[in-house]
N, C-alpha and C. Protein backbone atom coordinates (compact mmCIF):
# COMPACT_ATOMS: atom_id res chain seq x y z
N UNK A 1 26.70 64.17 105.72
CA UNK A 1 27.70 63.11 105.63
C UNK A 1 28.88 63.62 104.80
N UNK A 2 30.41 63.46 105.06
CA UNK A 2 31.34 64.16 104.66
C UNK A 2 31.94 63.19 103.23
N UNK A 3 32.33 62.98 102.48
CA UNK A 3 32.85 62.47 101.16
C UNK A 3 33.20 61.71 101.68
N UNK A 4 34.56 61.72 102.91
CA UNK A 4 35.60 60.40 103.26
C UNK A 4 34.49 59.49 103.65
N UNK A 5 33.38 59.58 104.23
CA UNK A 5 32.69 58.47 105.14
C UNK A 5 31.58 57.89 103.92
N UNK A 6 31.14 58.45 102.80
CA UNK A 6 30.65 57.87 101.25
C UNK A 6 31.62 57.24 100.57
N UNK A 7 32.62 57.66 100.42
CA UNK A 7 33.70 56.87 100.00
C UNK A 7 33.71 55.25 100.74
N UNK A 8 33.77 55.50 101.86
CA UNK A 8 34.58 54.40 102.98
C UNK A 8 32.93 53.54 102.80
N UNK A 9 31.61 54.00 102.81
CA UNK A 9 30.50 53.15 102.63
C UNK A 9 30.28 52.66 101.63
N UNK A 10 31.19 53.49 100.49
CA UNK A 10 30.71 52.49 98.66
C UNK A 10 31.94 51.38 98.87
N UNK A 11 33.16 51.82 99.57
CA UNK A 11 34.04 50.56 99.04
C UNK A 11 33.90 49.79 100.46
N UNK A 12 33.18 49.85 101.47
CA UNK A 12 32.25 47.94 101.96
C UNK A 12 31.23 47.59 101.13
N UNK A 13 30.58 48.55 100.32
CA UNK A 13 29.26 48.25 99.80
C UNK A 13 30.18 46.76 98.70
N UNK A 14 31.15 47.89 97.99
CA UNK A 14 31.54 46.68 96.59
C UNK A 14 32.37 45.87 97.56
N UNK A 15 33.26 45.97 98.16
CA UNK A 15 33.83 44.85 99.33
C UNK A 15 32.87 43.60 99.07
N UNK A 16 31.88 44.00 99.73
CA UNK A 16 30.68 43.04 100.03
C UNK A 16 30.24 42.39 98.73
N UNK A 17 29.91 42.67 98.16
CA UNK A 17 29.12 42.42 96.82
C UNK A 17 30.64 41.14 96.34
N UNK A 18 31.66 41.94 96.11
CA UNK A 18 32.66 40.79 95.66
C UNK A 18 32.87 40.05 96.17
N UNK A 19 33.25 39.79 97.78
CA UNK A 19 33.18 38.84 98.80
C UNK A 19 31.81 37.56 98.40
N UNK A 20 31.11 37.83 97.94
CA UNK A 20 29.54 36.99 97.91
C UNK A 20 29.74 36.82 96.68
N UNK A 21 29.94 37.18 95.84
CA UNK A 21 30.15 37.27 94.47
C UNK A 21 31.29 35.61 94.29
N UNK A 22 32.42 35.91 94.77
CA UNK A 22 33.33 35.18 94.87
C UNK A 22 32.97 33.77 95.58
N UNK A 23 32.00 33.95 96.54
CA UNK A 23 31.40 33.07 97.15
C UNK A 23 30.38 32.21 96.89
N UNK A 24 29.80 32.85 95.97
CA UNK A 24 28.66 32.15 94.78
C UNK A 24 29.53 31.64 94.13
N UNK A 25 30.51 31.74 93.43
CA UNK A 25 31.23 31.36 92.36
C UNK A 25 32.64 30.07 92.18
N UNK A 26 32.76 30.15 93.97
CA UNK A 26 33.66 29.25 94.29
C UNK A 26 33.78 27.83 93.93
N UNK A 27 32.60 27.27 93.78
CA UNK A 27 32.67 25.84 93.44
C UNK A 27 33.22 25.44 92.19
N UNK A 28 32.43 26.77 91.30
CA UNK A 28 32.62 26.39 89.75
C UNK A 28 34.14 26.79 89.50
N UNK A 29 34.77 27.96 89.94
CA UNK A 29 35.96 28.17 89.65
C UNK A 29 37.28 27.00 90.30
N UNK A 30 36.69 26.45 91.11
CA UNK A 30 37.57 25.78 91.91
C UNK A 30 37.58 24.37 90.62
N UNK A 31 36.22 24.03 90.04
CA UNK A 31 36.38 22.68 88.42
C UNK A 31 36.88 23.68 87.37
N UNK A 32 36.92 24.77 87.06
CA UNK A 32 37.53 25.47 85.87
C UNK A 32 39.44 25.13 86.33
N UNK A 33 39.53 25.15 87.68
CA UNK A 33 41.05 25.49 87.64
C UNK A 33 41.74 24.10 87.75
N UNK A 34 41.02 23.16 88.35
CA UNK A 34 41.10 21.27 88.01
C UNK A 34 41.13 21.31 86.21
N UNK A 35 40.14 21.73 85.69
CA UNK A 35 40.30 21.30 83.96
C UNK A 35 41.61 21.69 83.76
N UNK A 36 42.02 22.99 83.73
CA UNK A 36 43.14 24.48 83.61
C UNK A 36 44.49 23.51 83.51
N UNK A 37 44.22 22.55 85.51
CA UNK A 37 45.59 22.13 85.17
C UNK A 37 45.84 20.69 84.97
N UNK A 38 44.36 20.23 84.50
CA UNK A 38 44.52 18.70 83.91
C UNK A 38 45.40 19.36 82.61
N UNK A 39 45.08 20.29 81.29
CA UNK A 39 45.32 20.19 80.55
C UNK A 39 46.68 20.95 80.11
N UNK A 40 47.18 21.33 81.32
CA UNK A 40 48.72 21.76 80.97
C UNK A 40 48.53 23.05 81.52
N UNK A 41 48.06 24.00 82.12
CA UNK A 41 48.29 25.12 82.74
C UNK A 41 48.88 26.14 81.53
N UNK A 42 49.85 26.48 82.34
CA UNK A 42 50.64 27.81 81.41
C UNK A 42 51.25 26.89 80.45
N UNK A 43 52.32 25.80 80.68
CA UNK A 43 52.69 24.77 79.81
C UNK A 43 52.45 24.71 78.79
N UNK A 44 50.89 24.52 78.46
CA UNK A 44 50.11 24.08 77.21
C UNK A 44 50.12 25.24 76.06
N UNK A 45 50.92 26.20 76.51
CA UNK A 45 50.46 27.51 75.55
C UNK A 45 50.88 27.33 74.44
N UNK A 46 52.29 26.64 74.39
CA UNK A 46 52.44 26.27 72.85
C UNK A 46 51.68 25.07 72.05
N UNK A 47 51.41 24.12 72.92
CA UNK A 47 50.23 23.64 72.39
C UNK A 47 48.81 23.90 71.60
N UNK A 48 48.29 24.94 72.64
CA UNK A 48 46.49 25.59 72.10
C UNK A 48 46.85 26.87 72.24
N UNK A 49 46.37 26.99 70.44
CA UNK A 49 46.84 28.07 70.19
C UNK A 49 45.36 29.24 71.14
């Protein structure tokens, strides 16, 4: 097997892994970014420190 075609199989391998990764994780990030911009987003920075 030549380098380019190990290369090209580790980055679907992590492709994959983050794709599912991201996909496990979607629900919760999707209420982290509802809190984020109940409480002022970027806005709030001078607020909390």
């Amino acid at each position: 097997m030549s380098g380019q075609r190990v290369l090209k199989a580790e980055a679907v391998l992590v492709g994959g892994v983050v794709l599912g990764l991201l996909a496990w994780e979607w629900p919760s990030l999707r209420r982290e970014m509802r809190i984020w911009r109940m409480s002022g987003g970027f806005r709030a920075g001078h607020r909390y420190p």
